[in-house]
C-alpha atoms as a PDB file:
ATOM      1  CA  UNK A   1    -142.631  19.371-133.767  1.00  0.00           C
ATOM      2  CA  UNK A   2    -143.212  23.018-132.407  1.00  0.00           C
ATOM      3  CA  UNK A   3    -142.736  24.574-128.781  1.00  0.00           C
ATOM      4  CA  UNK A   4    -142.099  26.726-126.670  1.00  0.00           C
ATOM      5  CA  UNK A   5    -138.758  27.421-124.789  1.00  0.00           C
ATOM      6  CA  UNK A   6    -136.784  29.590-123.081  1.00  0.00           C
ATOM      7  CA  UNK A   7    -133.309  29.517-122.788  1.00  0.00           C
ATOM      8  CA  UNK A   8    -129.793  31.288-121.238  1.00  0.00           C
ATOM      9  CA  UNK A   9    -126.484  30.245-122.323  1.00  0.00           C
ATOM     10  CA  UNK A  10    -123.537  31.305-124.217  1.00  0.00           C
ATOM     11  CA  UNK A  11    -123.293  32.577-127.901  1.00  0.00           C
ATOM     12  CA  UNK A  12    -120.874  29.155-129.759  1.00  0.00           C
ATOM     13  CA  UNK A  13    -120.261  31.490-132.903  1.00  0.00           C
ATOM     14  CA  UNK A  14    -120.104  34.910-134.541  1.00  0.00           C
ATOM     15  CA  UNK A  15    -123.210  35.856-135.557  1.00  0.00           C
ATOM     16  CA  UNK A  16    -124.335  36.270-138.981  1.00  0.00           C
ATOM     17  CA  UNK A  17    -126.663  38.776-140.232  1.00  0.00           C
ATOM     18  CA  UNK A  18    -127.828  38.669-143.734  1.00  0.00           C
ATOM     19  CA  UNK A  19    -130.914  39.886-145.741  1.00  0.00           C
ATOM     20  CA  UNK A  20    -133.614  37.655-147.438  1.00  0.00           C
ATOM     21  CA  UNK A  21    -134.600  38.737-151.071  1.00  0.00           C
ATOM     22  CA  UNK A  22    -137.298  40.595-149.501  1.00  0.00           C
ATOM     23  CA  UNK A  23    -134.900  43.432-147.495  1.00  0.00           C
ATOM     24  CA  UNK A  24    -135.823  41.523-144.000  1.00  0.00           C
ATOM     25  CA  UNK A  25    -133.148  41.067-141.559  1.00  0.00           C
ATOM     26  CA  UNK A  26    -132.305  37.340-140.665  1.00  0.00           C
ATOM     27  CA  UNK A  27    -129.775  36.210-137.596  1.00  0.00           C
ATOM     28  CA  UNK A  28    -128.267  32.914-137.624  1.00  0.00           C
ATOM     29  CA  UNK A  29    -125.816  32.347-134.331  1.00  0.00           C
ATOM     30  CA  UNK A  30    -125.546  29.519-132.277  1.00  0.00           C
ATOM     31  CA  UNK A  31    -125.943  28.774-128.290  1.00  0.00           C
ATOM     32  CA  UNK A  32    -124.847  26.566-125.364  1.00  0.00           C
ATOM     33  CA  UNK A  33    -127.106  25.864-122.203  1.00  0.00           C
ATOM     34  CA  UNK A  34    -125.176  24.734-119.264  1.00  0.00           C
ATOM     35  CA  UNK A  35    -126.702  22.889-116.725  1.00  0.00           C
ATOM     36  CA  UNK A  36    -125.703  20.617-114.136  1.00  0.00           C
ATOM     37  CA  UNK A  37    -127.654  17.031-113.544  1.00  0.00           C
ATOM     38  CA  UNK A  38    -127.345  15.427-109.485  1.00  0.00           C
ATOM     39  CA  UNK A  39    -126.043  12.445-109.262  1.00  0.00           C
ATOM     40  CA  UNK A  40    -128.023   9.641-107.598  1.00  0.00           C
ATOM     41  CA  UNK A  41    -127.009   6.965-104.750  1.00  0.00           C
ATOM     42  CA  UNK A  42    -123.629   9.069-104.145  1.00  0.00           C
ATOM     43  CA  UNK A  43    -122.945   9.224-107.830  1.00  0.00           C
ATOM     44  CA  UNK A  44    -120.867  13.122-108.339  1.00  0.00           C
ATOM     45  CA  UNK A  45    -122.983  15.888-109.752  1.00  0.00           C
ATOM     46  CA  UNK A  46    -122.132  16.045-114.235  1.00  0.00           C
ATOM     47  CA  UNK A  47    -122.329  19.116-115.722  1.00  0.00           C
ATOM     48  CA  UNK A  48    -124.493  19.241-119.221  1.00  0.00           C
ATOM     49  CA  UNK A  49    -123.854  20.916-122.054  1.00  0.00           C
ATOM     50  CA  UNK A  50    -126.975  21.209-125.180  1.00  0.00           C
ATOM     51  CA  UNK A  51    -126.515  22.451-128.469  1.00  0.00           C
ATOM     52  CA  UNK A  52    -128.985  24.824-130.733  1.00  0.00           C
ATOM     53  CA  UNK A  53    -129.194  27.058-133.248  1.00  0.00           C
ATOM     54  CA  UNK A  54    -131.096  30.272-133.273  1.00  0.00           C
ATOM     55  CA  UNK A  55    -132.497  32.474-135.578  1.00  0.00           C
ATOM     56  CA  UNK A  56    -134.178  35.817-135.284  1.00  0.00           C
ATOM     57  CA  UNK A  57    -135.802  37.636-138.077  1.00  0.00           C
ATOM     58  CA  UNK A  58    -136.558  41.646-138.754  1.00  0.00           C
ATOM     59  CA  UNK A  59    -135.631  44.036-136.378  1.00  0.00           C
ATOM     60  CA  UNK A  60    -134.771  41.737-133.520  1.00  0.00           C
ATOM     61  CA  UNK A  61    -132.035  40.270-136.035  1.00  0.00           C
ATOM     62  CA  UNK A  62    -130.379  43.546-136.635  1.00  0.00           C
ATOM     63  CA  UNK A  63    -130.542  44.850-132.717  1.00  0.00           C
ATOM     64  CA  UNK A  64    -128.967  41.457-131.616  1.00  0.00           C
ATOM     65  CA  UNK A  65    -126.104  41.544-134.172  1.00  0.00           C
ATOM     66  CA  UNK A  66    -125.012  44.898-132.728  1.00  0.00           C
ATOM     67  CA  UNK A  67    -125.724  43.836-129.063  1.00  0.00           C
ATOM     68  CA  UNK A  68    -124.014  40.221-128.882  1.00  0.00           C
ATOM     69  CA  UNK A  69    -120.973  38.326-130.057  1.00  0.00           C
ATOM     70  CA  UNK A  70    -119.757  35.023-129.217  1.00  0.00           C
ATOM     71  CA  UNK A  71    -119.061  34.238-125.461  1.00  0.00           C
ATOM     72  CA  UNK A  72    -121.591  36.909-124.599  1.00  0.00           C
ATOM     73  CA  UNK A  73    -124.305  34.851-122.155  1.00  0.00           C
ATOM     74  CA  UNK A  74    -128.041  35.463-123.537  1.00  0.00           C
ATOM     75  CA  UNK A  75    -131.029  35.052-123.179  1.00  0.00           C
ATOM     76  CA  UNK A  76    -133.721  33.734-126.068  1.00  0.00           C
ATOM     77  CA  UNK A  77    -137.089  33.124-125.786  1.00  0.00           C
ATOM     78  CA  UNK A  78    -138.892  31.585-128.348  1.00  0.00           C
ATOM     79  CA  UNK A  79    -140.312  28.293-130.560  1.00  0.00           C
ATOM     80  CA  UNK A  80    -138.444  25.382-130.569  1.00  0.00           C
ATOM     81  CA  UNK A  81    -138.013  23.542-134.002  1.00  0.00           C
ATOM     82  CA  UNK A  82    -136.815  19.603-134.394  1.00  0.00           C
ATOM     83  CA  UNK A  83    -135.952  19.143-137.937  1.00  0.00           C
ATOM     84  CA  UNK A  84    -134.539  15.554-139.074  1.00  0.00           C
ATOM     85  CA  UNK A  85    -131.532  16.304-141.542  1.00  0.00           C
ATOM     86  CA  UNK A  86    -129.102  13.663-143.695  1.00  0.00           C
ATOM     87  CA  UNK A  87    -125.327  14.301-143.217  1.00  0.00           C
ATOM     88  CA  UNK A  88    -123.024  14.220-145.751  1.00  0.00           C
ATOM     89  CA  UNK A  89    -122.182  10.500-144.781  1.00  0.00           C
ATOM     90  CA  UNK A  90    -125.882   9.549-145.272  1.00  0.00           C
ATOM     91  CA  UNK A  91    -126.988   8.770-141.478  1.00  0.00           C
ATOM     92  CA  UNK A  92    -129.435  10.885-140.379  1.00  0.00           C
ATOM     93  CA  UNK A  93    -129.117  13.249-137.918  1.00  0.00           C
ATOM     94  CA  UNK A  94    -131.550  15.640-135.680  1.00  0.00           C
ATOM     95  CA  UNK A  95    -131.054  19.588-135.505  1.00  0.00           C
ATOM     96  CA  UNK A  96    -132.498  21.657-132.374  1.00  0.00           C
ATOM     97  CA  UNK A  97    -133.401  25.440-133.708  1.00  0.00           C
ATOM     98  CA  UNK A  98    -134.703  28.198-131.818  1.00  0.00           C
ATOM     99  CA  UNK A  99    -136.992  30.561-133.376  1.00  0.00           C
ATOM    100  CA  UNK A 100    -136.411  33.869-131.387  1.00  0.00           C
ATOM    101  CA  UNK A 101    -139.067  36.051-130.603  1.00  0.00           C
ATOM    102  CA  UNK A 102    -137.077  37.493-127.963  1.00  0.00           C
ATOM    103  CA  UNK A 103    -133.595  37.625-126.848  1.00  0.00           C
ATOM    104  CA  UNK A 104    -130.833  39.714-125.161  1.00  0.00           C
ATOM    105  CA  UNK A 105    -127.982  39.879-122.964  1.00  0.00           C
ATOM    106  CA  UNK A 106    -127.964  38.113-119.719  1.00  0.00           C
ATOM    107  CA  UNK A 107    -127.155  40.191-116.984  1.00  0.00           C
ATOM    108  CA  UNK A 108    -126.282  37.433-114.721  1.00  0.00           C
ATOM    109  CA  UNK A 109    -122.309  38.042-115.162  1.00  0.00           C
ATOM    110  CA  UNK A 110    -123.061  41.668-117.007  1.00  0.00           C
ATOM    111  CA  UNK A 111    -124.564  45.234-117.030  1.00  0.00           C
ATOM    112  CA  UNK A 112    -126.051  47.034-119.970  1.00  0.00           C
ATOM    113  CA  UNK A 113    -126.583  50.475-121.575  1.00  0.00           C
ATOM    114  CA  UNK A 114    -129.857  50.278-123.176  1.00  0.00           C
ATOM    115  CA  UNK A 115    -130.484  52.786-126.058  1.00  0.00           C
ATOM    116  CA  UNK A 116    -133.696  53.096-127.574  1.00  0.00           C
ATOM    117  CA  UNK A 117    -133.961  52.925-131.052  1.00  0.00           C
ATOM    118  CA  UNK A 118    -135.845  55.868-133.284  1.00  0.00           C
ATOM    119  CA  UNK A 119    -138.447  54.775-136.152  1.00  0.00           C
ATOM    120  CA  UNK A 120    -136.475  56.345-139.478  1.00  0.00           C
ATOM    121  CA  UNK A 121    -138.730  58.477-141.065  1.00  0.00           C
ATOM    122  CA  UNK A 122    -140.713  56.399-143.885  1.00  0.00           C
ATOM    123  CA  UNK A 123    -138.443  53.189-143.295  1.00  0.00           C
ATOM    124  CA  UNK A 124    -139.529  49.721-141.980  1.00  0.00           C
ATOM    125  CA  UNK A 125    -136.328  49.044-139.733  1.00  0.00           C
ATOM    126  CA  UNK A 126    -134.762  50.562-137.070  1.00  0.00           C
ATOM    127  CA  UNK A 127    -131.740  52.883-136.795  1.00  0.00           C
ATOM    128  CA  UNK A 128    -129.882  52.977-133.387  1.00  0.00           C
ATOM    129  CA  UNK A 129    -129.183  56.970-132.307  1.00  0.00           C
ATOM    130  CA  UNK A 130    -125.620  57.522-131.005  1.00  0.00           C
ATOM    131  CA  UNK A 131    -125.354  56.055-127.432  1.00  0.00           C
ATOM    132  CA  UNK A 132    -126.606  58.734-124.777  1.00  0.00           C
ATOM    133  CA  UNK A 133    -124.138  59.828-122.268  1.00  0.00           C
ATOM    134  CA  UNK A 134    -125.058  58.683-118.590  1.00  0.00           C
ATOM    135  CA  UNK A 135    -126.945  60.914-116.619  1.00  0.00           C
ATOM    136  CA  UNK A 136    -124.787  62.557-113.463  1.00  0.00           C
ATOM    137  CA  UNK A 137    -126.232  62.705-110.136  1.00  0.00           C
ATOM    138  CA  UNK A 138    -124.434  64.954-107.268  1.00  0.00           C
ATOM    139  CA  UNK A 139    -124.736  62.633-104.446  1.00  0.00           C
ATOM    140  CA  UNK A 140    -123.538  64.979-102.149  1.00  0.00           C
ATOM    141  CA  UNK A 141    -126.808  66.658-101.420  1.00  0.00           C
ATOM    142  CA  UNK A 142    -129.485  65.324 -98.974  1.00  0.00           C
ATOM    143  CA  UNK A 143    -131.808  62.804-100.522  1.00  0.00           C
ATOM    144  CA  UNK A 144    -134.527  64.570 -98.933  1.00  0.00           C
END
Protein backbone atom coordinates (compact mmCIF):
# COMPACT_ATOMS: atom_id res chain seq x y z
CA UNK A 1 0.00 0.00 0.00
CA UNK A 2 1.26 3.46 -1.39
CA UNK A 3 0.25 7.19 -0.46
CA UNK A 4 0.64 10.22 -0.03
CA UNK A 5 1.44 12.16 3.25
CA UNK A 6 2.69 14.94 4.75
CA UNK A 7 4.03 15.19 7.95
CA UNK A 8 5.82 17.63 10.92
CA UNK A 9 7.31 16.21 13.92
CA UNK A 10 10.49 15.62 15.63
CA UNK A 11 13.68 13.79 14.33
CA UNK A 12 13.71 10.17 17.15
CA UNK A 13 17.42 9.46 15.97
CA UNK A 14 20.71 10.58 14.44
CA UNK A 15 20.54 10.39 11.05
CA UNK A 16 22.41 8.13 8.91
CA UNK A 17 23.74 8.85 5.60
CA UNK A 18 25.30 6.18 3.58
CA UNK A 19 25.92 5.45 -0.17
CA UNK A 20 24.30 2.61 -2.29
CA UNK A 21 26.78 0.65 -4.60
CA UNK A 22 25.80 3.00 -7.20
CA UNK A 23 27.49 6.46 -5.47
CA UNK A 24 23.69 7.70 -4.62
CA UNK A 25 23.10 9.26 -1.36
CA UNK A 26 20.53 7.41 0.94
CA UNK A 27 19.06 8.96 4.48
CA UNK A 28 17.62 6.74 6.97
CA UNK A 29 16.34 8.84 10.30
CA UNK A 30 13.38 8.44 12.13
CA UNK A 31 10.26 10.85 13.19
CA UNK A 32 7.54 11.53 15.78
CA UNK A 33 4.12 13.31 14.93
CA UNK A 34 2.46 14.75 17.89
CA UNK A 35 -0.99 15.32 17.91
CA UNK A 36 -3.59 15.71 20.34
CA UNK A 37 -7.16 13.66 20.02
CA UNK A 38 -10.55 15.56 22.03
CA UNK A 39 -12.03 13.73 24.30
CA UNK A 40 -15.76 13.00 23.99
CA UNK A 41 -18.78 13.30 26.65
CA UNK A 42 -16.26 15.26 29.11
CA UNK A 43 -13.59 12.68 28.60
CA UNK A 44 -9.81 15.01 28.94
CA UNK A 45 -8.11 15.79 25.68
CA UNK A 46 -4.87 12.63 25.09
CA UNK A 47 -2.06 13.62 23.41
CA UNK A 48 -0.81 11.08 20.43
CA UNK A 49 2.30 10.15 19.59
CA UNK A 50 3.00 7.97 15.80
CA UNK A 51 6.03 6.41 14.83
CA UNK A 52 7.84 6.29 11.14
CA UNK A 53 10.73 5.96 9.45
CA UNK A 54 11.96 8.07 6.63
CA UNK A 55 14.17 7.83 3.94
CA UNK A 56 15.39 10.27 1.36
CA UNK A 57 17.55 9.41 -1.53
CA UNK A 58 20.21 11.62 -3.79
CA UNK A 59 20.72 15.01 -3.11
CA UNK A 60 17.87 15.57 -0.72
CA UNK A 61 19.70 12.80 1.50
CA UNK A 62 22.94 14.63 1.67
CA UNK A 63 21.30 18.38 2.20
CA UNK A 64 19.14 16.93 5.11
CA UNK A 65 22.06 15.19 6.89
CA UNK A 66 23.84 18.56 7.11
CA UNK A 67 20.58 20.51 7.91
CA UNK A 68 18.90 18.23 10.74
CA UNK A 69 19.77 16.17 13.77
CA UNK A 70 17.67 14.58 16.25
CA UNK A 71 15.17 16.82 18.24
CA UNK A 72 15.23 19.20 15.30
CA UNK A 73 11.17 19.52 14.30
CA UNK A 74 10.72 18.82 10.36
CA UNK A 75 8.88 18.72 7.94
CA UNK A 76 8.59 15.64 5.17
CA UNK A 77 6.50 15.34 2.46
CA UNK A 78 6.26 12.37 0.65
CA UNK A 79 4.85 8.47 -0.11
CA UNK A 80 3.82 6.54 2.56
CA UNK A 81 4.93 2.78 2.60
CA UNK A 82 3.17 -0.15 4.92
CA UNK A 83 5.44 -3.04 4.83
CA UNK A 84 4.45 -6.27 7.01
CA UNK A 85 7.81 -7.49 8.71
CA UNK A 86 8.53 -10.80 11.17
CA UNK A 87 10.35 -9.91 14.46
CA UNK A 88 12.90 -11.77 15.80
CA UNK A 89 10.28 -13.56 18.13
CA UNK A 90 8.29 -14.66 15.02
CA UNK A 91 4.96 -12.43 15.41
CA UNK A 92 4.54 -10.26 12.81
CA UNK A 93 4.70 -6.84 12.98
CA UNK A 94 3.78 -3.64 10.62
CA UNK A 95 6.45 -0.82 9.74
CA UNK A 96 5.21 2.85 8.64
CA UNK A 97 8.06 4.41 6.13
CA UNK A 98 8.10 7.63 4.56
CA UNK A 99 9.55 8.03 1.24
CA UNK A 100 10.73 11.75 1.18
CA UNK A 101 10.45 13.74 -1.72
CA UNK A 102 10.67 16.71 0.32
CA UNK A 103 11.64 17.71 3.70
CA UNK A 104 13.20 20.44 5.92
CA UNK A 105 13.25 22.24 9.04
CA UNK A 106 10.12 23.42 10.61
CA UNK A 107 10.15 26.86 11.40
CA UNK A 108 7.38 26.68 13.80
CA UNK A 109 9.84 26.87 17.00
CA UNK A 110 12.98 27.96 14.53
CA UNK A 111 14.62 30.32 11.94
CA UNK A 112 16.91 29.34 9.13
CA UNK A 113 19.88 30.49 7.00
CA UNK A 114 19.26 29.09 3.68
CA UNK A 115 22.37 28.66 1.41
CA UNK A 116 22.04 27.67 -2.00
CA UNK A 117 23.95 24.99 -3.18
CA UNK A 118 26.37 25.30 -6.53
CA UNK A 119 26.25 22.39 -9.30
CA UNK A 120 30.20 21.06 -9.05
CA UNK A 121 31.53 21.28 -12.27
CA UNK A 122 31.03 17.75 -14.13
CA UNK A 123 29.61 16.07 -10.81
CA UNK A 124 26.07 14.65 -10.19
CA UNK A 125 25.70 15.92 -6.45
CA UNK A 126 25.76 18.95 -4.81
CA UNK A 127 28.46 20.81 -2.85
CA UNK A 128 27.26 23.42 -0.24
CA UNK A 129 29.50 26.95 -0.69
CA UNK A 130 30.67 28.37 2.67
CA UNK A 131 27.64 30.01 4.45
CA UNK A 132 27.18 33.74 3.17
CA UNK A 133 27.46 36.39 5.72
CA UNK A 134 24.05 38.29 6.36
CA UNK A 135 23.43 41.20 4.47
CA UNK A 136 23.52 44.69 6.74
CA UNK A 137 20.92 47.19 6.36
CA UNK A 138 21.43 50.87 8.01
CA UNK A 139 18.06 51.36 9.37
CA UNK A 140 18.71 54.67 10.28
CA UNK A 141 17.86 56.26 6.99
CA UNK A 142 14.29 57.07 5.78
CA UNK A 143 12.56 54.17 4.14
CA UNK A 144 11.50 56.46 1.56
Amino acid sequence: MSSSIFIEGNVTRTPELTFANSGAAVLKFGIAENYRVKGKNGEEDKETTSFYDVVAFGSLAENLATSINKGYMVGVQGRQEVRKYQRNDGTEGTAVEIVANFAGPSLRFATAVITKNERAAGASTYRAPAPAQPTQYAFDEEPF
